[in-house]
C-alpha atoms as a PDB file:
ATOM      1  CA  UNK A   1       0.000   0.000   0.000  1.00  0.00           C
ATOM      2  CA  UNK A   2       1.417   3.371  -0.989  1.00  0.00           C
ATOM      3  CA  UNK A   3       1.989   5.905   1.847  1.00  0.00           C
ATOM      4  CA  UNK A   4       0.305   9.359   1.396  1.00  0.00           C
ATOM      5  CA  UNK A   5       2.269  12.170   1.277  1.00  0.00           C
ATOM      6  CA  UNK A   6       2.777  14.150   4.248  1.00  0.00           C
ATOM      7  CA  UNK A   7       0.328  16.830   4.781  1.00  0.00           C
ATOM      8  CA  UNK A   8       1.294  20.392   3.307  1.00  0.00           C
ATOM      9  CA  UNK A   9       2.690  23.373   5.671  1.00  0.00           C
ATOM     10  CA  UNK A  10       0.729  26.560   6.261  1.00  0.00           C
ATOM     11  CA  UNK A  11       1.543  29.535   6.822  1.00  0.00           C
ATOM     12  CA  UNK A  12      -0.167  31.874   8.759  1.00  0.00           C
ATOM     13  CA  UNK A  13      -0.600  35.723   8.767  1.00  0.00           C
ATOM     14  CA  UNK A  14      -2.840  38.150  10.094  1.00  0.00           C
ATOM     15  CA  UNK A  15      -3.763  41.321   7.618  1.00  0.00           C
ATOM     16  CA  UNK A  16      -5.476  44.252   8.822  1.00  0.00           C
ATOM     17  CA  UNK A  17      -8.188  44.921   6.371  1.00  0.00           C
ATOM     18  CA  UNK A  18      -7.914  47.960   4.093  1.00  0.00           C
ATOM     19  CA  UNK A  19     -11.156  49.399   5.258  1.00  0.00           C
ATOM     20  CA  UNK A  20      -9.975  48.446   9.378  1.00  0.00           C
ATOM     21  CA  UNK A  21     -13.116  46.643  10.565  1.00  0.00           C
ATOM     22  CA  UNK A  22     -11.450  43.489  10.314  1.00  0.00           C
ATOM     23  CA  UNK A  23      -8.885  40.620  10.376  1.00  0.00           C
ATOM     24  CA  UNK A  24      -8.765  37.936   8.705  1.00  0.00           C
ATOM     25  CA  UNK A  25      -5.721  34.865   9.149  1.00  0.00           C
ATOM     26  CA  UNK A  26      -4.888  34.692   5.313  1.00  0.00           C
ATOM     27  CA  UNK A  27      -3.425  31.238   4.880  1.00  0.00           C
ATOM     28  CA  UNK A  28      -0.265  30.823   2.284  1.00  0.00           C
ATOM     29  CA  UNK A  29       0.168  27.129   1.315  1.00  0.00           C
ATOM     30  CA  UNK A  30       3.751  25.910   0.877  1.00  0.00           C
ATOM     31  CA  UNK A  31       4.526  24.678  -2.124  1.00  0.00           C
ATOM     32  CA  UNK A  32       6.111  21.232  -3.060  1.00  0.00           C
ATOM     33  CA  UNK A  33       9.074  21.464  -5.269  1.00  0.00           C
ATOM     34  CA  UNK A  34       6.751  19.745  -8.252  1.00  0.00           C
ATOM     35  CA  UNK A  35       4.468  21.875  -8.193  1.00  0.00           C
ATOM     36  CA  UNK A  36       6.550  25.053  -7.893  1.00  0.00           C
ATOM     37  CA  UNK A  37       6.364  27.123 -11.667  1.00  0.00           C
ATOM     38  CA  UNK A  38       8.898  28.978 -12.297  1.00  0.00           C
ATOM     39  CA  UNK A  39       8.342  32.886 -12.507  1.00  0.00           C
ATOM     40  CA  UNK A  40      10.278  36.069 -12.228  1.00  0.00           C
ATOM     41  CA  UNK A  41       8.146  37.176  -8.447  1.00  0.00           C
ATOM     42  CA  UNK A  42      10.125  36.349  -5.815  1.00  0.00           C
ATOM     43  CA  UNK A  43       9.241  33.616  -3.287  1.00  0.00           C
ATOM     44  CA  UNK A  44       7.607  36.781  -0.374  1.00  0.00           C
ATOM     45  CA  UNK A  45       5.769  38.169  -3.218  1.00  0.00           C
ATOM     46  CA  UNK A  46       3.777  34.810  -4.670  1.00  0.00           C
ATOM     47  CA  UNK A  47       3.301  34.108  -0.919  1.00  0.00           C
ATOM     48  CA  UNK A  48       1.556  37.115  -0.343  1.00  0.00           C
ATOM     49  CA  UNK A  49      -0.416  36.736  -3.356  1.00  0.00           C
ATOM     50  CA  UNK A  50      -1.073  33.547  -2.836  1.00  0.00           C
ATOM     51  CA  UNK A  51      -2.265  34.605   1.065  1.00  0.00           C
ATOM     52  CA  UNK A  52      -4.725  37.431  -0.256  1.00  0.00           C
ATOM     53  CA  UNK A  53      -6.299  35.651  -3.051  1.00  0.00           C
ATOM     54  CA  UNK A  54      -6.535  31.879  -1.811  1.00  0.00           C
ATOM     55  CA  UNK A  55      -9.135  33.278   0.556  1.00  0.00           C
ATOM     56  CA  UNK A  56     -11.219  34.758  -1.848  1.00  0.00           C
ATOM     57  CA  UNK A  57     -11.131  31.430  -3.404  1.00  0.00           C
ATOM     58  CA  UNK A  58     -12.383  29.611  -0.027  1.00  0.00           C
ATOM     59  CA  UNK A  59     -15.105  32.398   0.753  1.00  0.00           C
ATOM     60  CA  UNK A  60     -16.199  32.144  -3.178  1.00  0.00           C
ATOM     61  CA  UNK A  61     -16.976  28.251  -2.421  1.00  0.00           C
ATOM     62  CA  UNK A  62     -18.771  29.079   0.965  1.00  0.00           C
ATOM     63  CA  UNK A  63     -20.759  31.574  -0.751  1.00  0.00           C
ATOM     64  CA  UNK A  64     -21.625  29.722  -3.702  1.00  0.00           C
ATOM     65  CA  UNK A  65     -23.369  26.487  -1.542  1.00  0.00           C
ATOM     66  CA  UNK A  66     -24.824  29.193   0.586  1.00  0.00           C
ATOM     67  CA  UNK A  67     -26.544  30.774  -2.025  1.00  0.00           C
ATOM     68  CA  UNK A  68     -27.294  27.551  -3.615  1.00  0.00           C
ATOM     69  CA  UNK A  69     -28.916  26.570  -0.166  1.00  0.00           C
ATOM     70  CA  UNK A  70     -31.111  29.391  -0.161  1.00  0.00           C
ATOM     71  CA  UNK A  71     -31.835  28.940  -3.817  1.00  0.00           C
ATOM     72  CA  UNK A  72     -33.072  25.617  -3.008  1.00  0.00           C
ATOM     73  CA  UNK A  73     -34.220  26.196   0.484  1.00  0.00           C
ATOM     74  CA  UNK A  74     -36.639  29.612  -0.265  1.00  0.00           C
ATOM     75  CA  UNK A  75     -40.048  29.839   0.674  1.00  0.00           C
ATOM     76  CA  UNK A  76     -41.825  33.503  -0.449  1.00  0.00           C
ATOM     77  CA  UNK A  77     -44.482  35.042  -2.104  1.00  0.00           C
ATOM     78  CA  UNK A  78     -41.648  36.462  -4.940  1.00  0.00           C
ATOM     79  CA  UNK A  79     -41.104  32.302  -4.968  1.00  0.00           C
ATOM     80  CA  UNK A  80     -39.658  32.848  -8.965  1.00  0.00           C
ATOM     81  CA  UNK A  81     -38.074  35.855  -8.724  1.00  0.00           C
ATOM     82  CA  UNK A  82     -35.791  34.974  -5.924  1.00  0.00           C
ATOM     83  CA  UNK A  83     -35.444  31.737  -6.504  1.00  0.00           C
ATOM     84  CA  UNK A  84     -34.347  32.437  -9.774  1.00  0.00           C
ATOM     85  CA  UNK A  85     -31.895  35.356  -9.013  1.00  0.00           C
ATOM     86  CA  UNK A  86     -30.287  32.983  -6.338  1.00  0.00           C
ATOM     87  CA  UNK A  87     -29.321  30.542  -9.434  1.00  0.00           C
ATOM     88  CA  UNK A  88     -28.014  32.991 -11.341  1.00  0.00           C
ATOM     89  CA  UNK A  89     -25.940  34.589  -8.284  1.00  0.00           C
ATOM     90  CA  UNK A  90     -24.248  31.109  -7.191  1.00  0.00           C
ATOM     91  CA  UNK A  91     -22.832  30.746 -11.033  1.00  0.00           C
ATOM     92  CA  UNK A  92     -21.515  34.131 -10.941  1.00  0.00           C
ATOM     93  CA  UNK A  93     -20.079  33.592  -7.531  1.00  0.00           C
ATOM     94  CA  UNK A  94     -18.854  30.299  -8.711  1.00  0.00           C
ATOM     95  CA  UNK A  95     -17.332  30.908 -12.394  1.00  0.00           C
ATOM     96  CA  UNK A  96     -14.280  32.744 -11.469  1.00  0.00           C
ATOM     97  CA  UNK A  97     -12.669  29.740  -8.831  1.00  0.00           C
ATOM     98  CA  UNK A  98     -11.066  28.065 -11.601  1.00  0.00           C
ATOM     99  CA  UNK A  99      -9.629  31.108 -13.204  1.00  0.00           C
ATOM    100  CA  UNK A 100      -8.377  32.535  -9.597  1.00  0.00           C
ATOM    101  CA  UNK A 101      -7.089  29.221  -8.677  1.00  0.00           C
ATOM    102  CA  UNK A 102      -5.340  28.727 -12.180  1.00  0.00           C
ATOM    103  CA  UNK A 103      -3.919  31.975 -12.000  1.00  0.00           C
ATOM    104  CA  UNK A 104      -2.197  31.023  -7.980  1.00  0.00           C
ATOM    105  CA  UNK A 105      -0.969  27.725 -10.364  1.00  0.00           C
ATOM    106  CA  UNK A 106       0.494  30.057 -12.872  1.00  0.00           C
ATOM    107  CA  UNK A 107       2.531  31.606 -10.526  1.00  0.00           C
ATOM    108  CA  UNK A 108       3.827  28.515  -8.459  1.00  0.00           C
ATOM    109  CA  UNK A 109       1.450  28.709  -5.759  1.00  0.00           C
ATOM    110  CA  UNK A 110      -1.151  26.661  -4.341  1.00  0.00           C
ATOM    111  CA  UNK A 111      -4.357  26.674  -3.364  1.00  0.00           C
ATOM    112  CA  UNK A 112      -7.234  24.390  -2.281  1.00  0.00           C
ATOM    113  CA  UNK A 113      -7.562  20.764  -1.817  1.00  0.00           C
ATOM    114  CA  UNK A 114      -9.915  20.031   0.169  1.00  0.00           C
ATOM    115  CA  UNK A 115     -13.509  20.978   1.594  1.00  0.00           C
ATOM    116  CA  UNK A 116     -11.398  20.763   4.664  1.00  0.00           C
ATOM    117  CA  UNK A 117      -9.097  23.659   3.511  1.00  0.00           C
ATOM    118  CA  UNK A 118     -11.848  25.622   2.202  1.00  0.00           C
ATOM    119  CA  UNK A 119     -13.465  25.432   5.769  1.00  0.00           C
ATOM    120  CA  UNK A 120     -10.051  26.275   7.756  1.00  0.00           C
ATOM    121  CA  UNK A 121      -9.653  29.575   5.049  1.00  0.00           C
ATOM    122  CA  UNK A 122     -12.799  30.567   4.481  1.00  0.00           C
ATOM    123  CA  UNK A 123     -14.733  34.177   6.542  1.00  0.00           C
ATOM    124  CA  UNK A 124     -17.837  33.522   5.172  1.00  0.00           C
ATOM    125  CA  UNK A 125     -19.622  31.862   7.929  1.00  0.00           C
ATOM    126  CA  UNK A 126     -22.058  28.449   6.679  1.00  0.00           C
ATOM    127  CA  UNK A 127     -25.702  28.806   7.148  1.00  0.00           C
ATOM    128  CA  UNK A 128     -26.858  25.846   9.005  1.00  0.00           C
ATOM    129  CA  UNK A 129     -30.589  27.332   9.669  1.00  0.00           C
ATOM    130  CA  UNK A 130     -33.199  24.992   8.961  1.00  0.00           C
ATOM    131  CA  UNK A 131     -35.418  27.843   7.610  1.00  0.00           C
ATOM    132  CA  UNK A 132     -34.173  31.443   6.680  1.00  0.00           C
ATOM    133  CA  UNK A 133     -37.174  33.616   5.556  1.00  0.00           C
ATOM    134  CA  UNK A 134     -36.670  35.305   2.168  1.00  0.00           C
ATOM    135  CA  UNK A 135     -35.804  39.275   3.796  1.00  0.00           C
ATOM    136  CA  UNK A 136     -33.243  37.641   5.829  1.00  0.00           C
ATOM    137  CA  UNK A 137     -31.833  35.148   2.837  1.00  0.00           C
ATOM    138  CA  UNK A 138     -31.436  38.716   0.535  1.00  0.00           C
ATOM    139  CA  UNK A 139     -30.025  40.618   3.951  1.00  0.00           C
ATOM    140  CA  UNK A 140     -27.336  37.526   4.785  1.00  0.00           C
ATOM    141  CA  UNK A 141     -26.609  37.242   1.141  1.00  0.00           C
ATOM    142  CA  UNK A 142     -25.871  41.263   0.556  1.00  0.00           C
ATOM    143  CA  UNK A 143     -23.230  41.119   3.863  1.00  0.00           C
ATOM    144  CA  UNK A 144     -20.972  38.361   2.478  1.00  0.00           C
ATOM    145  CA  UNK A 145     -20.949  39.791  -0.542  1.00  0.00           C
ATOM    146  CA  UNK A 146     -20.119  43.297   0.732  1.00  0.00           C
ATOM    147  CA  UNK A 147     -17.864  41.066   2.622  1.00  0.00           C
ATOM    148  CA  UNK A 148     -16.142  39.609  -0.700  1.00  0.00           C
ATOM    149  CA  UNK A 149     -15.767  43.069  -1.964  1.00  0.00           C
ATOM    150  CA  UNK A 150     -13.606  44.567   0.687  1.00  0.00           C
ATOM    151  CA  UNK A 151     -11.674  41.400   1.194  1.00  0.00           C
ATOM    152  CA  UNK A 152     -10.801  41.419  -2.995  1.00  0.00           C
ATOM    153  CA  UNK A 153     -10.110  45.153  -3.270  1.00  0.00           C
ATOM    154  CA  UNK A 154      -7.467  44.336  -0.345  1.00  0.00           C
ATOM    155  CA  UNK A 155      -6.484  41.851  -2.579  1.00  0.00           C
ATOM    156  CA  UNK A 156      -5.939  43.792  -5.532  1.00  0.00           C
ATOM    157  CA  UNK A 157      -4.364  46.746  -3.792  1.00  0.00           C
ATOM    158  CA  UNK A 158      -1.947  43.776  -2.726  1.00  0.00           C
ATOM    159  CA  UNK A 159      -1.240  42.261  -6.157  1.00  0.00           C
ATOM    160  CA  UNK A 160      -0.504  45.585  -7.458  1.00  0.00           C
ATOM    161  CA  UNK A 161       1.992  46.111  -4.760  1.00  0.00           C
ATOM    162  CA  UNK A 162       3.501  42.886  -6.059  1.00  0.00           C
ATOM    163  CA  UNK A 163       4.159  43.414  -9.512  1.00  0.00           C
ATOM    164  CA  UNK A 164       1.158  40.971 -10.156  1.00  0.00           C
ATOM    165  CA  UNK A 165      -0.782  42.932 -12.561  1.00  0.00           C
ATOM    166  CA  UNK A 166      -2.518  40.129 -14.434  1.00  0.00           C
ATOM    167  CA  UNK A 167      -3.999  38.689 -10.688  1.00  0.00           C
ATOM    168  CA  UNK A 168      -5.200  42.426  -9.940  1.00  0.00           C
ATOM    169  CA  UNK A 169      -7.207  42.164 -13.645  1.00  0.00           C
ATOM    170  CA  UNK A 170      -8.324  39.043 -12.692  1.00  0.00           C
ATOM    171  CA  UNK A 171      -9.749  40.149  -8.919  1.00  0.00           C
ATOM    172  CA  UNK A 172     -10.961  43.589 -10.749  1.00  0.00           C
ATOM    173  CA  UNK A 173     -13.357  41.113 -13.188  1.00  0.00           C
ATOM    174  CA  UNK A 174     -14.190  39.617 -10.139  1.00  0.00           C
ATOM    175  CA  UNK A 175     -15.223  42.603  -7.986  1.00  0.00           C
ATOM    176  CA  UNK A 176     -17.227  43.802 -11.301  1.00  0.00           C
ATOM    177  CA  UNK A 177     -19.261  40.794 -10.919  1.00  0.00           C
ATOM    178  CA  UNK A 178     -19.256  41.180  -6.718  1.00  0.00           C
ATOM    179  CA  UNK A 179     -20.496  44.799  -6.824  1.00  0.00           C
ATOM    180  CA  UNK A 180     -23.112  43.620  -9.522  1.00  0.00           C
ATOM    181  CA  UNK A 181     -24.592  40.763  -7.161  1.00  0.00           C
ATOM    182  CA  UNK A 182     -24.646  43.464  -4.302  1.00  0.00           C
ATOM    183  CA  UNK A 183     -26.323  46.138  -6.506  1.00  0.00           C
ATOM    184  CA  UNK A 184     -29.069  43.309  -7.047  1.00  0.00           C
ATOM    185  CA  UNK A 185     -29.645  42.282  -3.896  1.00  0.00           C
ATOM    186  CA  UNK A 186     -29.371  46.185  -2.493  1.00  0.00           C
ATOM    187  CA  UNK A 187     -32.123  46.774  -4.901  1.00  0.00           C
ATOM    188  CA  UNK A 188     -33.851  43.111  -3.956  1.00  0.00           C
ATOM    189  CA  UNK A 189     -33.991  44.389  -0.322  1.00  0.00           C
ATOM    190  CA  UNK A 190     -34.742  47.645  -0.530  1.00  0.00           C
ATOM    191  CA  UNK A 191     -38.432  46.449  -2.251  1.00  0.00           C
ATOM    192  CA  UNK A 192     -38.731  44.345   0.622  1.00  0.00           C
ATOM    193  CA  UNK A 193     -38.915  47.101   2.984  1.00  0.00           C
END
């Protein structure tokens, strides 16, 4: 029976947010010599990069079952609407993991293996509620998506410290599609009240 490989090291590092209301640990995976592409950033910048974006990657997943939970889960008089706006907001939350986590590859970084990795790097909290009415769904939804916002212009401000120009494109594309989810669900909200 083969032996698995031993388990990856992690770095640690706590990162004021840009805006100051929070911390978050941002998690930098080490990298196994195999695995490590060669590039002209040095070894403190892809680890930085590779801190700031791989938990935009973890909160992306957390945020896409959420809203795939509520999608699934909803129980309103606006039934379609919502229902149908939560669909479309999980693919948009999901479609840019592969790109992000391509782009940490490109670089010779790493980034997640596991739903156990996702859960140890991700801010978004899970939504284990056996019902969530509809108002509260849209109101949950809008704060981790704020959320997501702050935590990827951080990001970008970061990659553009680091000479990583095509990541900070990348995250920009991203927060489009963020700030276009929390316009929606501003809007969603607002007719609620």
């Amino acid at each position: 029976m083969a032996s698995r490989a031993t388990a990856h090291k992690v770095k640690e590092t706590t990162v004021r947010h840009p805006d100051g209301t929070m911390k978050m640990q941002m998690r930098a995976l080490s990298t196994p010599p195999q695995l490590d592409t060669p590039t002209d950033l040095t070894a403190d910048e892809r680890e930085a990069i590779a801190a700031a974006v791989n938990p935009i990657i973890a909160d992306a997943f957390a945020l896409y079952v959420k809203t795939k939970n509520f999608h699934w889960h909803l129980a309103s008089s606006r039934f379609r609407d919502l229902h149908l706006m939560f669909d479309e907001q999980a693919e948009s939350v999901f479609e840019p993991i592969d790109v992000l986590a391509e782009r940490l590859r490109k670089i010779g970084c790493t980034t997640m293996r596991s739903i156990g990795d996702i859960a140890r790097t991700q801010t978004i909290p899970d939504d284990d509620d056996a019902f969530v009415p509809a108002e509260e769904m849209v109101s949950r939804l809008l704060a981790d998506n704020r959320r997501m916002a702050r935590a990827i212009r951080g990001a970008i401000e970061l990659t553009e410290e680091k000479r990583d120009t095509p990541t900070s494109n990348l995250l920009q594309e991203v927060l489009d599609q963020t700030e276009r989810r929390i316009w929606f669900l501003f809007e969603v909200g607002a007719d609620a009240s």
